[in-house]
Protein backbone atom coordinates (compact mmCIF):
# COMPACT_ATOMS: atom_id res chain seq x y z
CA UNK A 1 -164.57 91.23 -6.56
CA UNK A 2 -163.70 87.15 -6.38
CA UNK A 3 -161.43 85.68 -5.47
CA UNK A 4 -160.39 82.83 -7.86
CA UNK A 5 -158.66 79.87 -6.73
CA UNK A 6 -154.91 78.83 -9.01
CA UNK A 7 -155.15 75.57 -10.23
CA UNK A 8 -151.54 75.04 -9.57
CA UNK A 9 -151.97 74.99 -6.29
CA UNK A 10 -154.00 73.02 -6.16
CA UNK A 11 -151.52 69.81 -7.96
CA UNK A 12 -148.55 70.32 -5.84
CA UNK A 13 -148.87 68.67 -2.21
CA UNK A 14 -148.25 71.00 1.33
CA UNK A 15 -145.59 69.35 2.73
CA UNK A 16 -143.73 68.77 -1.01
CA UNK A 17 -139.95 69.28 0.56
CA UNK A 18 -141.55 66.58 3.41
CA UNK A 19 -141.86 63.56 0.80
CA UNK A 20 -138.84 63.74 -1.46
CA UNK A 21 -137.22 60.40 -1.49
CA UNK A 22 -133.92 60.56 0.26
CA UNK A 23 -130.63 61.02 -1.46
CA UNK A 24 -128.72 57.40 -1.67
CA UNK A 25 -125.32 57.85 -3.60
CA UNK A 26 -123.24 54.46 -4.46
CA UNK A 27 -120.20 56.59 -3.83
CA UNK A 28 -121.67 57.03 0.11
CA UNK A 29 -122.54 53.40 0.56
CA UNK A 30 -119.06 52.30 -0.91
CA UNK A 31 -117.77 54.46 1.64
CA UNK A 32 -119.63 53.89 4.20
CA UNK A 33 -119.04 49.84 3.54
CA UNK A 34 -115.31 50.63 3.23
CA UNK A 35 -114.97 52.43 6.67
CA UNK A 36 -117.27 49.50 8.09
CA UNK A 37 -114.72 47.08 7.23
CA UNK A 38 -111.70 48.45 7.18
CA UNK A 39 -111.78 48.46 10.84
CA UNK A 40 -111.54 44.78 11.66
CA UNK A 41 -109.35 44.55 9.13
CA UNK A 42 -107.16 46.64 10.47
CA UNK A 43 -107.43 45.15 14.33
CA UNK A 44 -106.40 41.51 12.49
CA UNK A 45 -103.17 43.40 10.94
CA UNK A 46 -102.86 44.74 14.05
CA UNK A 47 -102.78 41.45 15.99
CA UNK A 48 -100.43 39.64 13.14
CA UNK A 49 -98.12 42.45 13.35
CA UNK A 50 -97.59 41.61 17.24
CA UNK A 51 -97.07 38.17 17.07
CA UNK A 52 -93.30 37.31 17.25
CA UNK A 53 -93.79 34.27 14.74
CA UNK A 54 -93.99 36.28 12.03
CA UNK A 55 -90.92 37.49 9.92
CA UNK A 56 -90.50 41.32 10.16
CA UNK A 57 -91.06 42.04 6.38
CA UNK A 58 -94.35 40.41 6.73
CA UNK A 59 -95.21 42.20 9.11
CA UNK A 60 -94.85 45.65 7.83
CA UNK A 61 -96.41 44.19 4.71
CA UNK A 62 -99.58 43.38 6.20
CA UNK A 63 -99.83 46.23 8.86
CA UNK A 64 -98.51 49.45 6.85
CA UNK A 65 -99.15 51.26 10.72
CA UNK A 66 -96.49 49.43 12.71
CA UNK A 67 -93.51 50.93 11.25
CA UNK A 68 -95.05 54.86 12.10
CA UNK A 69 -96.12 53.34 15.62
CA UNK A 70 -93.19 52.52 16.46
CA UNK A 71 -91.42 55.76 15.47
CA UNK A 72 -94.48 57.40 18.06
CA UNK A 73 -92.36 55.72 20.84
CA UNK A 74 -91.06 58.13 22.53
CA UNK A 75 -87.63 57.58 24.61
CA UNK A 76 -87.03 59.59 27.56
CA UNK A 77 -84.90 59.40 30.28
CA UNK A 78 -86.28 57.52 33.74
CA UNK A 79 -85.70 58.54 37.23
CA UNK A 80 -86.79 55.18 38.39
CA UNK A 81 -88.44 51.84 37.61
CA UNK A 82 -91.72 53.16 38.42
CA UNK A 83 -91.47 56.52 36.03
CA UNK A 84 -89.96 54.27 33.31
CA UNK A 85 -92.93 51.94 33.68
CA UNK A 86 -95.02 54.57 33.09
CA UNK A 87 -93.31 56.49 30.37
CA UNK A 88 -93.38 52.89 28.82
CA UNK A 89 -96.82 52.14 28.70
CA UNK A 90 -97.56 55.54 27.62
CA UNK A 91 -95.34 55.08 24.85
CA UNK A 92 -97.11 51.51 23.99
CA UNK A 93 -100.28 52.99 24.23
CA UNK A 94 -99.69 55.65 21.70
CA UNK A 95 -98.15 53.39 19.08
CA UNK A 96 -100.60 50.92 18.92
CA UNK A 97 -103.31 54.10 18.23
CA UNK A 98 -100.93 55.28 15.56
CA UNK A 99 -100.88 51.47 14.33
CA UNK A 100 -104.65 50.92 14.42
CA UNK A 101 -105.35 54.31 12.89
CA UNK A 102 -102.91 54.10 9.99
CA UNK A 103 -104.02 50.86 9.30
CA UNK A 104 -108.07 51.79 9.57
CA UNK A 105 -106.85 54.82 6.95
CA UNK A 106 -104.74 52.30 4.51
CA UNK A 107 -107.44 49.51 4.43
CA UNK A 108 -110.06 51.77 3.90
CA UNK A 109 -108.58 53.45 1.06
CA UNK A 110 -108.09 50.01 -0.45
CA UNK A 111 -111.01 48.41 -0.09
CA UNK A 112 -113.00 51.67 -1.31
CA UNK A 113 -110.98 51.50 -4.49
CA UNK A 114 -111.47 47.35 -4.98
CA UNK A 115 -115.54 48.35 -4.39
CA UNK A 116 -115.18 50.72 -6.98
CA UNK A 117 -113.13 48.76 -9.60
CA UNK A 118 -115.32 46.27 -9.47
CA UNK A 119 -118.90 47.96 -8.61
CA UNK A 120 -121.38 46.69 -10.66
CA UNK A 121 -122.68 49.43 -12.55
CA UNK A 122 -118.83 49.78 -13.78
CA UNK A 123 -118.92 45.92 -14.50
CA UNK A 124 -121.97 46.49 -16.60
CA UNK A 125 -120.49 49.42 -18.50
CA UNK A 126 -117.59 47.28 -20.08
């Protein structure tokens, strides 16, 4: 008895699963670009939002976060200047997170849908 060698083997490489060419989806790098810059965007809302120059509906205009931030302020009652100064920054603290994280969400979203409007395999299809 022989054994007999299949020729189909023989075609398809060991490691096949090894060299596959990675996945790259537009839809990932869009969103991956989107998150990427929606972060600085949202730290110079952030900044513009603080600055007392600017008229209040601009401000909520621009940085869609500072009106829930400011709701995250907490007011409690102090026992002294010490515990207020502390419940204060606290308070602070937690609505400029709220700001900066609304605002990372919001800018995202829009600049993910701007990339996709005007992708260029959509601007080719028209």
């Amino acid at each position: 008895m022989t054994i007999v060698r299949s020729t189909i083997l023989d075609k398809q490489p060991i490691n096949g699963a090894l060299e596959r060419a990675p996945i790259r989806s537009t839809t990932a790098k869009r969103a991956l670009v989107s998150i990427l810059l929606s972060m600085p965007a949202a730290m110079v809302a952030y900044v513009i939002s603080n600055t007392t120059a600017v008229p209040d509906w601009l401000r909520f205009a621009i940085s869609p976060g500072l009106l829930m931030g400011v709701f995250a302020i907490r007011r409690e009652a102090c026992r002294g200047f010490f515990d207020c100064l502390i419940s204060i920054t606290a308070s602070v603290g937690t609505a400029g997170v709220v700001t900066w994280a609304v605002n990372v969400i919001v800018y995202g979203l829009l600049i993910f849908a701007i990339a996709t409007v005007f992708s260029p395999s959509k601007l080719s299809e028209k």
